[in-house]
Structures are given as C-alpha cells and as structure tokens.
Protein backbone atom coordinates (compact mmCIF):
# COMPACT_ATOMS: atom_id res chain seq x y z
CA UNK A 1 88.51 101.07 109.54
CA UNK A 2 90.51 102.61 112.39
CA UNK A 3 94.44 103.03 111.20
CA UNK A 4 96.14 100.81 113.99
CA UNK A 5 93.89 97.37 112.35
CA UNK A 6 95.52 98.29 109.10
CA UNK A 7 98.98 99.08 111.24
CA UNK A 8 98.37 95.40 112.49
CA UNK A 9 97.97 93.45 109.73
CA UNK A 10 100.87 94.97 108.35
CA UNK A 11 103.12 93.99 111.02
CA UNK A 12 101.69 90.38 110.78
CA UNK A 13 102.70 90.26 107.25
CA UNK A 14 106.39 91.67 107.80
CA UNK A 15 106.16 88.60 110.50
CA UNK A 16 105.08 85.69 108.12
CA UNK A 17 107.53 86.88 105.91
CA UNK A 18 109.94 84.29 106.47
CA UNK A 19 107.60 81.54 104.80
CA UNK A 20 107.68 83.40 101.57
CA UNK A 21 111.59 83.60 101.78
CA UNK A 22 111.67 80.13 102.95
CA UNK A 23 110.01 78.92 99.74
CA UNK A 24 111.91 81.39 97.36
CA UNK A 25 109.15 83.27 96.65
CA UNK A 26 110.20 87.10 97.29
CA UNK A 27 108.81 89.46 94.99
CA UNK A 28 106.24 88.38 92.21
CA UNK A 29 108.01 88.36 89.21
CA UNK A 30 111.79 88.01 90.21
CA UNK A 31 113.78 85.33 89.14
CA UNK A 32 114.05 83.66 92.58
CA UNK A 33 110.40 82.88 92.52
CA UNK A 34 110.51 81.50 88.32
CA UNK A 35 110.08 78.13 89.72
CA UNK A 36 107.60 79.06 92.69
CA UNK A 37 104.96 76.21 91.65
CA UNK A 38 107.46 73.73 91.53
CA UNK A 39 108.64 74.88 95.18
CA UNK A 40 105.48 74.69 96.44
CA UNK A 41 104.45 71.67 95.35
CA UNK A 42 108.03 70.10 96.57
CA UNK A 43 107.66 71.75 100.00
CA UNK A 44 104.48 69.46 100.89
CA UNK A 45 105.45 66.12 102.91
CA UNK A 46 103.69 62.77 101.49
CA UNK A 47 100.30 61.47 103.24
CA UNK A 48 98.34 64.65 103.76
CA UNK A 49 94.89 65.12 102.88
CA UNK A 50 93.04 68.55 102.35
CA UNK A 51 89.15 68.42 102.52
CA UNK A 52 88.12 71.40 100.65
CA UNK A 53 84.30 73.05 101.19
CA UNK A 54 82.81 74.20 98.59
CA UNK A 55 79.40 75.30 96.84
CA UNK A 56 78.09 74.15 93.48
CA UNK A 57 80.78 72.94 92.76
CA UNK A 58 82.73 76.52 92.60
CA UNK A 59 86.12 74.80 92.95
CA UNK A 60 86.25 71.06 92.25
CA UNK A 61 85.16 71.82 88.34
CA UNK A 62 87.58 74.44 87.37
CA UNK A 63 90.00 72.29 89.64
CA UNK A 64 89.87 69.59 87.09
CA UNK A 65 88.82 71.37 83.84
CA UNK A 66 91.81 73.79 83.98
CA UNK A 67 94.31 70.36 84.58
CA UNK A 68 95.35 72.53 87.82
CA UNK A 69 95.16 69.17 89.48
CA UNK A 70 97.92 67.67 87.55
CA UNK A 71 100.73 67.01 89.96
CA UNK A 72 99.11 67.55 93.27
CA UNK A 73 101.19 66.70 95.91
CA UNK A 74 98.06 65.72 98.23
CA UNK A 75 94.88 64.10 98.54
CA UNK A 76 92.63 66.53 97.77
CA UNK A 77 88.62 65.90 98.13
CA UNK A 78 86.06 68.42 97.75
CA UNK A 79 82.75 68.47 99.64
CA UNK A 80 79.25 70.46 98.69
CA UNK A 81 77.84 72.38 101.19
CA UNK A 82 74.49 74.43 100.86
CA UNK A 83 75.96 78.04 101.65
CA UNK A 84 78.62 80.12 103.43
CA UNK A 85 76.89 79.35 107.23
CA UNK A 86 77.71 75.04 106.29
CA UNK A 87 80.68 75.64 104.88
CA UNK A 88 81.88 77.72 108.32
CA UNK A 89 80.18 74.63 110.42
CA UNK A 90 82.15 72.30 108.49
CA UNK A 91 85.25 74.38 109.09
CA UNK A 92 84.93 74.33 113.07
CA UNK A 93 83.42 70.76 113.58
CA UNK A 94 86.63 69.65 111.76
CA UNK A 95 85.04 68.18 108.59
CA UNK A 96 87.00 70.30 106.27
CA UNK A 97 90.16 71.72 105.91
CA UNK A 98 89.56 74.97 103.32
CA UNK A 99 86.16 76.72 103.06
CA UNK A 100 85.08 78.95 100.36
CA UNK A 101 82.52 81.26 101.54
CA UNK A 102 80.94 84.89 99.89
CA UNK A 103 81.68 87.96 102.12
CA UNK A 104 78.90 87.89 104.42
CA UNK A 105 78.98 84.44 106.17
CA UNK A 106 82.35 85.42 108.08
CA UNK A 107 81.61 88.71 109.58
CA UNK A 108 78.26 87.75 110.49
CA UNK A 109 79.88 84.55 112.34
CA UNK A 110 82.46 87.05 114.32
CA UNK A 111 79.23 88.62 115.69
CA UNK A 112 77.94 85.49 116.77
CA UNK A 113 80.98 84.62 118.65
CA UNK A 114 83.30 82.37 116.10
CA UNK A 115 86.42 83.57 116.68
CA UNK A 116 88.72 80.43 115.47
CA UNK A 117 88.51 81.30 111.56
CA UNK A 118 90.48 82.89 109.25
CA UNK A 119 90.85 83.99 105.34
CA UNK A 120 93.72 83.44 104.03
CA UNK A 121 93.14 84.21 100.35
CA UNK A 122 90.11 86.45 98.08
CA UNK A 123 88.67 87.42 95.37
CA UNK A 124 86.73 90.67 94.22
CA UNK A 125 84.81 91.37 91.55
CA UNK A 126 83.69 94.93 92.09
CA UNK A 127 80.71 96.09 90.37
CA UNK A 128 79.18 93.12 90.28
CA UNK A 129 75.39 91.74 90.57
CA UNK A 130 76.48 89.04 92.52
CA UNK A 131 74.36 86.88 91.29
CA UNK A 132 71.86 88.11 93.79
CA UNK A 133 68.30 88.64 92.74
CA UNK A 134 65.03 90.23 94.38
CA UNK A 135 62.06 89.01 92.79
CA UNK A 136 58.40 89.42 92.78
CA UNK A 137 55.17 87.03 92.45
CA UNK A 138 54.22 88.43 88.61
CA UNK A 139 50.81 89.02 89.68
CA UNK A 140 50.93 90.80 93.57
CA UNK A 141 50.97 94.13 92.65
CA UNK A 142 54.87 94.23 93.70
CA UNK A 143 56.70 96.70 91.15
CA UNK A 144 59.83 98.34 93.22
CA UNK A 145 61.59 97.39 96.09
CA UNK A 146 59.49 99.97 98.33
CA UNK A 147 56.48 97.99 97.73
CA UNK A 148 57.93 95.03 99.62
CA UNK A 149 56.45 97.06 103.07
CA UNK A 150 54.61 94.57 104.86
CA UNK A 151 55.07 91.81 102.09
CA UNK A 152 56.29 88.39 102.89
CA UNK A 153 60.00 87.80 101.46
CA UNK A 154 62.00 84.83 101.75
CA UNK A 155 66.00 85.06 101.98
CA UNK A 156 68.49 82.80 103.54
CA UNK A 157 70.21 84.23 106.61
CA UNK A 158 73.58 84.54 107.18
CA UNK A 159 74.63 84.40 103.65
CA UNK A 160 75.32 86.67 100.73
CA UNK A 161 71.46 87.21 99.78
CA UNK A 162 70.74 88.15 103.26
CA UNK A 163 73.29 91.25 103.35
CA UNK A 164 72.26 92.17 99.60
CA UNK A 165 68.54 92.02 100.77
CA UNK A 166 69.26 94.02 103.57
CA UNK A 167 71.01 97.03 102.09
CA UNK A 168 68.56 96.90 98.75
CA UNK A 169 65.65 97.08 101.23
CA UNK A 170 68.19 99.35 103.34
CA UNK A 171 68.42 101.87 100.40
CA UNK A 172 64.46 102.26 99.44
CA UNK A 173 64.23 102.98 103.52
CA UNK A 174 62.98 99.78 104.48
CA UNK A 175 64.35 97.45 107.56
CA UNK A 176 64.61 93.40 106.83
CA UNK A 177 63.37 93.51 110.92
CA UNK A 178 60.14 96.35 111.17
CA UNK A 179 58.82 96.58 107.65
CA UNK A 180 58.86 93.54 105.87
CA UNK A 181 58.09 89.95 106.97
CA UNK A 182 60.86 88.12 106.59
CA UNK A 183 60.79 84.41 106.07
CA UNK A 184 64.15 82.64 106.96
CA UNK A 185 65.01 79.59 104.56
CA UNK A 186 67.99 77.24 103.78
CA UNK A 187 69.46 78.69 100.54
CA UNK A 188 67.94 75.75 98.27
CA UNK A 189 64.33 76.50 99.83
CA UNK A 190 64.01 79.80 98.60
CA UNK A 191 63.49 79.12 95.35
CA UNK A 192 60.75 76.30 95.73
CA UNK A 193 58.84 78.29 98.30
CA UNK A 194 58.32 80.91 96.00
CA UNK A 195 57.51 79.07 93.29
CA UNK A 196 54.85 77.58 95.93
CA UNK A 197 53.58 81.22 95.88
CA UNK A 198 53.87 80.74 99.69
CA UNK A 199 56.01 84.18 99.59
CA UNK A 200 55.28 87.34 97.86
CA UNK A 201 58.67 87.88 97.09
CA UNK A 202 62.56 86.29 97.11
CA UNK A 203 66.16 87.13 96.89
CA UNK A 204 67.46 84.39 94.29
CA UNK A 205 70.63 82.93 92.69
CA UNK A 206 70.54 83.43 89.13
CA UNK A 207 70.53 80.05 88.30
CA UNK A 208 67.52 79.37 90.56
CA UNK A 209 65.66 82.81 88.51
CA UNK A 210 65.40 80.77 85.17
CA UNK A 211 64.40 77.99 87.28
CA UNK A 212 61.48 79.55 88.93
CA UNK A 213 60.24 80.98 85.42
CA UNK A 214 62.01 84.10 85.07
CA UNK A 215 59.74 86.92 87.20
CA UNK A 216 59.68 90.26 87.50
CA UNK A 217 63.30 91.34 89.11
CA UNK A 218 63.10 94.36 91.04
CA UNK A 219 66.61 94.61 92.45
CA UNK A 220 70.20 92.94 92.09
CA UNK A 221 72.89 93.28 93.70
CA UNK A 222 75.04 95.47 91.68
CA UNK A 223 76.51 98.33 94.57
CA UNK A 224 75.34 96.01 97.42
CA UNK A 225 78.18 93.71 97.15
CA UNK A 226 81.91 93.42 96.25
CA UNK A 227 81.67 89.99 94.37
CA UNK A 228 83.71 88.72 97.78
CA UNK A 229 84.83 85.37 97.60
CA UNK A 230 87.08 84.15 100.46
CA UNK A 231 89.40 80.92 101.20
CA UNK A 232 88.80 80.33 104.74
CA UNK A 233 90.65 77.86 107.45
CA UNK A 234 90.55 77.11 110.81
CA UNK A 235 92.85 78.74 112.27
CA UNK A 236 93.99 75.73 113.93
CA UNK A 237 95.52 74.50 110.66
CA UNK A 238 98.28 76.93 110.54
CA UNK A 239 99.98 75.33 113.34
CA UNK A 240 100.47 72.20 111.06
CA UNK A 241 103.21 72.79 108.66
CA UNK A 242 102.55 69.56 106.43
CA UNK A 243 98.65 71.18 105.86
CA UNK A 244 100.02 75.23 105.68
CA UNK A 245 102.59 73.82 102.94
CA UNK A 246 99.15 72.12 101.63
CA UNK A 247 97.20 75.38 101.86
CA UNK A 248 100.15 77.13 100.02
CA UNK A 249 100.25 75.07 96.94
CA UNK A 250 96.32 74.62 96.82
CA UNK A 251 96.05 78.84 97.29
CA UNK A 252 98.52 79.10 94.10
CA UNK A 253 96.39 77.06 92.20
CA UNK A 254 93.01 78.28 93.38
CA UNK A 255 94.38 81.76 91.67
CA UNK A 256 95.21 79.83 88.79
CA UNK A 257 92.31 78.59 87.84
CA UNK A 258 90.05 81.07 88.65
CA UNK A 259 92.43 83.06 86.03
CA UNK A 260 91.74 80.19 83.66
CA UNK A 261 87.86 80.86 84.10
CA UNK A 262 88.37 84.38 83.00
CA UNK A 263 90.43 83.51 79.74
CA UNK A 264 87.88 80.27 78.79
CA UNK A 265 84.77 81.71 79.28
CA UNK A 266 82.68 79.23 77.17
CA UNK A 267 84.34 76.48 78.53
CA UNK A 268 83.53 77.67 82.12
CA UNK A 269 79.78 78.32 81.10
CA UNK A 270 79.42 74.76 79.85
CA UNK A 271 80.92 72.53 82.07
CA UNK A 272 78.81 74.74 85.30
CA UNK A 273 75.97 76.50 84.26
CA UNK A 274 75.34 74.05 81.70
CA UNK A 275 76.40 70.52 82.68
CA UNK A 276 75.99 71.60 86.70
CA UNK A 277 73.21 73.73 86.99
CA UNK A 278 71.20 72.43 84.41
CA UNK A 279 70.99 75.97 82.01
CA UNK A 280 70.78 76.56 78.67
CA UNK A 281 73.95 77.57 77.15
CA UNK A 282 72.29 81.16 76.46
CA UNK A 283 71.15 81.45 79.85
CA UNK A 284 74.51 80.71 81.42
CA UNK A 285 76.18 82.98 78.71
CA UNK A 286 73.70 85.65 80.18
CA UNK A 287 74.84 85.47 84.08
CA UNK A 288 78.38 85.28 83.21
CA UNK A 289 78.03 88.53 80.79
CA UNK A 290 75.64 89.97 83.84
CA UNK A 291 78.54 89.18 86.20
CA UNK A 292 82.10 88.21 84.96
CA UNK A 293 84.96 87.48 86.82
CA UNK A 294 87.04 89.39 88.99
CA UNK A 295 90.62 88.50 89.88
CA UNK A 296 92.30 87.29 93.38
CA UNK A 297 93.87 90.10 95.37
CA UNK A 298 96.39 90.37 98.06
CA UNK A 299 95.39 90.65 101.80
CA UNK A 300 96.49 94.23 102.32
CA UNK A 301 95.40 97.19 104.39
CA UNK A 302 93.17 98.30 101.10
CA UNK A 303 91.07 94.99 101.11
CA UNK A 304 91.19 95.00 105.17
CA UNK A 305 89.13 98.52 104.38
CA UNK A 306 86.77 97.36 102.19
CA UNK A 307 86.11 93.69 104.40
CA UNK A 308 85.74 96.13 107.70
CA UNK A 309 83.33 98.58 105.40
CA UNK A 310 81.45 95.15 104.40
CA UNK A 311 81.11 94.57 107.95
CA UNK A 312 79.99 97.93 109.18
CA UNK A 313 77.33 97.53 106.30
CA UNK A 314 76.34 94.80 107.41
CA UNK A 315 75.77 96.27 110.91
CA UNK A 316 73.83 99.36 109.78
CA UNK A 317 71.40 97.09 107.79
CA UNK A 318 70.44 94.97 110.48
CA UNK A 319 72.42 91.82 109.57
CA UNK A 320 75.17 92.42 112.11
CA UNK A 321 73.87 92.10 115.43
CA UNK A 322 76.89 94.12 116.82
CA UNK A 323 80.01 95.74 115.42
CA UNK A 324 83.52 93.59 115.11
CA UNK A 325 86.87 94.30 113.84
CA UNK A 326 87.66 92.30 110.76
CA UNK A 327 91.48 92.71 110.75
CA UNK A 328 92.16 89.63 113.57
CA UNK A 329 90.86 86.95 111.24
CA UNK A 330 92.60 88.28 108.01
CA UNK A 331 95.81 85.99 106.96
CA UNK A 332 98.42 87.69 104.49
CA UNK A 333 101.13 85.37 104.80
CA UNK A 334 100.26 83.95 100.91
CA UNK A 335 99.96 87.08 99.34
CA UNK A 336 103.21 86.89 97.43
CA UNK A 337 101.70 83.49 95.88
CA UNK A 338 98.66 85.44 94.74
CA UNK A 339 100.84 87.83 93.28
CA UNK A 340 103.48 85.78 91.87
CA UNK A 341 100.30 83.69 90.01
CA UNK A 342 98.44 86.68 88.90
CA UNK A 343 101.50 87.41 87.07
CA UNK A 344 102.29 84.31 85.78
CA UNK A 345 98.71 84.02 84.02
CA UNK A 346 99.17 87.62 82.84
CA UNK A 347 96.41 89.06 85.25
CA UNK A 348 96.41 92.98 87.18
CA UNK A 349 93.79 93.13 89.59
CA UNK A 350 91.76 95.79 88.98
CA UNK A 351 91.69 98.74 92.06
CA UNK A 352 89.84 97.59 94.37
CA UNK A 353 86.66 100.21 94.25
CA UNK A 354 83.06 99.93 93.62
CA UNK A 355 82.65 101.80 89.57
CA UNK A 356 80.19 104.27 89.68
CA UNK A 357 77.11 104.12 86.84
C-alpha cells in the first residue's frame, strides 16, 4: 500500500481525536477512561434508533447472550440479510444503520463505484479457514482443486467465498473466468444446488457442509483469507452526532461481546451452531475448533496494509474488476474504544500476520 494512504489515515485519526478526548477516553487503560462505558452510554441523546445488519444472526445472539444489551441507551433492532452484497444494499438504500460484512463485499463494491461507505471498526482472525469450503460431488472424479478445469462450480459473487474461490483456484493456476464454469448463486442457493447435483462442485459455509452430507473437501480457506469481519456505515451517519454517539457505544460493546464469545466457547456453540443453525453440538464444537476467534483491532496503518493487500488480491484473482485504494473508506476515530475494551476484557490482539504452517 503506497506510504502517503497510510500517511493519510494517520492524519485523519490525529483529526478525530477530539471525540475521544471529548468522551474521556484518552489512552486505553488510564484512569480518565475507568468509566469509558458509562460515558458512552451517557453521551447518547434519548429517541434514537440504530438498525443493525447482520448475518445469521452474528450479532443479535451474542448481543443478548453476553447481557451486553443491558442498559442500552437506544433502540436497537437487528435485521438478517443473506450476505455481505445485502447487507451493503441495505446500508445505501437507508434500511440500516450498521452493517457487518466479511472482507470481500467492501472492496469489491469500491470497484463497482460505491463510494459512500465506510468501516469504522474490525476484526481478524488470521490463520483462519474462514469457514469457507470447496467441495466436490463424491462420485465425479474431482480429487484436487486442479481438477476443477472445465468443471461446473457454484459460488456466490461478491462475497467472502467468491475471493477464497478465486485465490484457491488462483493458487493451483486456474482462473474463476477461463478455466472453470462458474455458476453465480445467492449465498443460500449454493448449498441446495449442489445437493441437486446440478454442479460438480461448491464453495460452502461450514454449517451448510454437514448439511449437504459432508463431501469430499478439497480446499478451505486457511491462507486465502484474514478471518475479516468489518462494522460498516454509511458514511452519511457520521454527520449525525445523536447516531455517531450511537455507533460509539454500540462499537464498545460489539468488542465486548465478541471477547465474551472467545472466553464462553460452549455457550457460543450452543446458542448458534446449535439452537441457530440447526448442528449437532459436536459438529459446531468442530467449526469453532477448525476456526476460533480472533480479536477486534484498531484501524491503523498495519490493518490499512493488510485491507489494501486484500484488495490487490482480490484484483489479481479476477474478483476485482479494477484496482482501488482502500484507505478513503477506513474510519479510526473509535479505535481508542476498541482498545480501551480489549483491555477491559483482558484481550491483546494478536500481530496482525498470516502464521505460516
């Protein structure tokens, strides 16, 4: 990523300082921000009403299992949308206020033109599968990823599976475009077209892989993602300060209860793989062991890198139609509220690289 994007979003944090100071929050850790939740909470007017986007219920469960809701000081509703590219639609038409999205939908909407979107908070969990898997029809003859040439494969574009597809198939030196037949899908007709046997192969969720009978994986997405998962707004909705004091307090707890997925694992595994998604208890243990959690980071120049590397990737594989800058429609001025939580709940981020196996 060239040096004067990383120059820029520095200077836009130094700029949005002032909110941090404004709400006491300083440096993570310092006695001035002890009492940063209650701050937050305090600093949002009555009457307003987030509308939060989600999928499968990522947020609104560990919103209410944790008790994270206790206290809100707004309405807060959350709406399920079937992947990243609804979540963005719902974000511009106006039907939501905060999106969560994977790393793919939002660069591959910059290329298309969006340019009134931002992320204002993430998550990483490098190393990580993703929960993206390519299977096989058991019977076709289909053993490795090369042998997809010429074979039908369903994915859903714009979306997380669609960029792991891409640089799997990218890696064995195969194109998504020239030398496979790629059939486009909405994410939850993947899974019942291949159980159709109407493709010869899929990427899947994991949930969906038990689902379809558990066949022959040959890829994941371990080293073809960063386990990217964004808070998004229009951009729009930083102008209002009753919904950025909203934002604020929802970002702080967002952090928190991801952190309380990673200390009550079982918990976690029951109420959504389980009670949502229909599992087994074992199965859901499985994905969560195959997968973990990561941990929220700050919007710095290090996770700028890695979003404009995720972008580039994107490019060379053939999901990009043309190269953007990621750095415009980055937002740091929370990051001292994902820091100050992280510490709270006794987290450190890990450094933000992909392990090597």
């Amino acid at each position: 990523m060239p040096a004067r994007s990383c120059s820029s979003l520095c200077r836009r944090a130094a700029l949005i300082t002032g909110l941090a100071l404004s709400l006491g929050i300083g440096v993570a850790g310092t006695a001035r921000a002890e009492d940063l939740a209650a701050r937050l909470a305090a600093a949002v007017p009555p009457g307003v009403r987030l509308v939060v986007a989600e999928q499968n219920d990522q947020a609104s469960i560990p919103w209410t299992l944790s008790k994270v809701s206790e206290g809100v000081p707004y309405e807060a509703e959350f709406a399920n949308f079937n992947g990243g590219p609804a979540v963005l639609e719902a974000l511009i038409s106006g039907g939501a206020d905060i999106g969560y999205i994977g790393e793919a939908p939002l660069p591959i909407a910059i290329a298309a033109g969006v340019e009134d979107l931002v992320a204002v908070a993430l998550s990483a969990n490098p190393g990580t599968a993703g929960n993206y898997y390519v299977v096989a029809q058991p019977d076709s003859g289909i053993r490795s990823v090369a042998d997809l040439r010429g074979r039908t494969v369903a994915y859903p574009p714009g979306t997380g599976r669609h960029m792991a597809l891409a640089s799997i198939l990218h890696k064995a030196g195969l194109s998504l475009e020239t030398d496979v037949k790629g059939v486009e899908l909405a994410g939850a007709e993947v899974a019942p077209t291949f159980s159709s046997r109407a493709v010869d192969a899929a990427v899947v969720l994991g949930q969906q892989y038990f689902r379809i009978g558990e066949p022959p994986i040959l890829a994941d997405g371990r080293g073809h993602n960063w386990g990217w998962n964004i808070i998004v707004v229009h951009k729009t909705l930083l102008d209002d300060p009753a919904k950025t004091a909203a934002v604020a307090d929802f970002v702080r707890r967002a952090v928190q209860f991801y952190n309380w997925q990673r200390a009550n694992p079982d918990a976690w595994i029951q109420a959504s793989y389980v009670g949502q998604q229909g599992l087994t208890f074992e199965q859901g243990k499985r994905l969560f062991e195959n997968d973990g959690l990561g941990s929220y980071y700050r919007i710095d120049d290090r996770a700028a890198e890695v979003f404009q590397e995720i972008a580039d990737g994107l490019k060379a594989t053939g999901a990009l139609k043309r190269d953007i800058s990621i750095a415009p429609y980055l937002d740091p001025r929370f990051n001292d509220i994902v820091a100050w939580q992280n510490q709270a709940d006794g987290v450190v981020p890990r450094d933000l690289v992909q392990p090597t196996h």
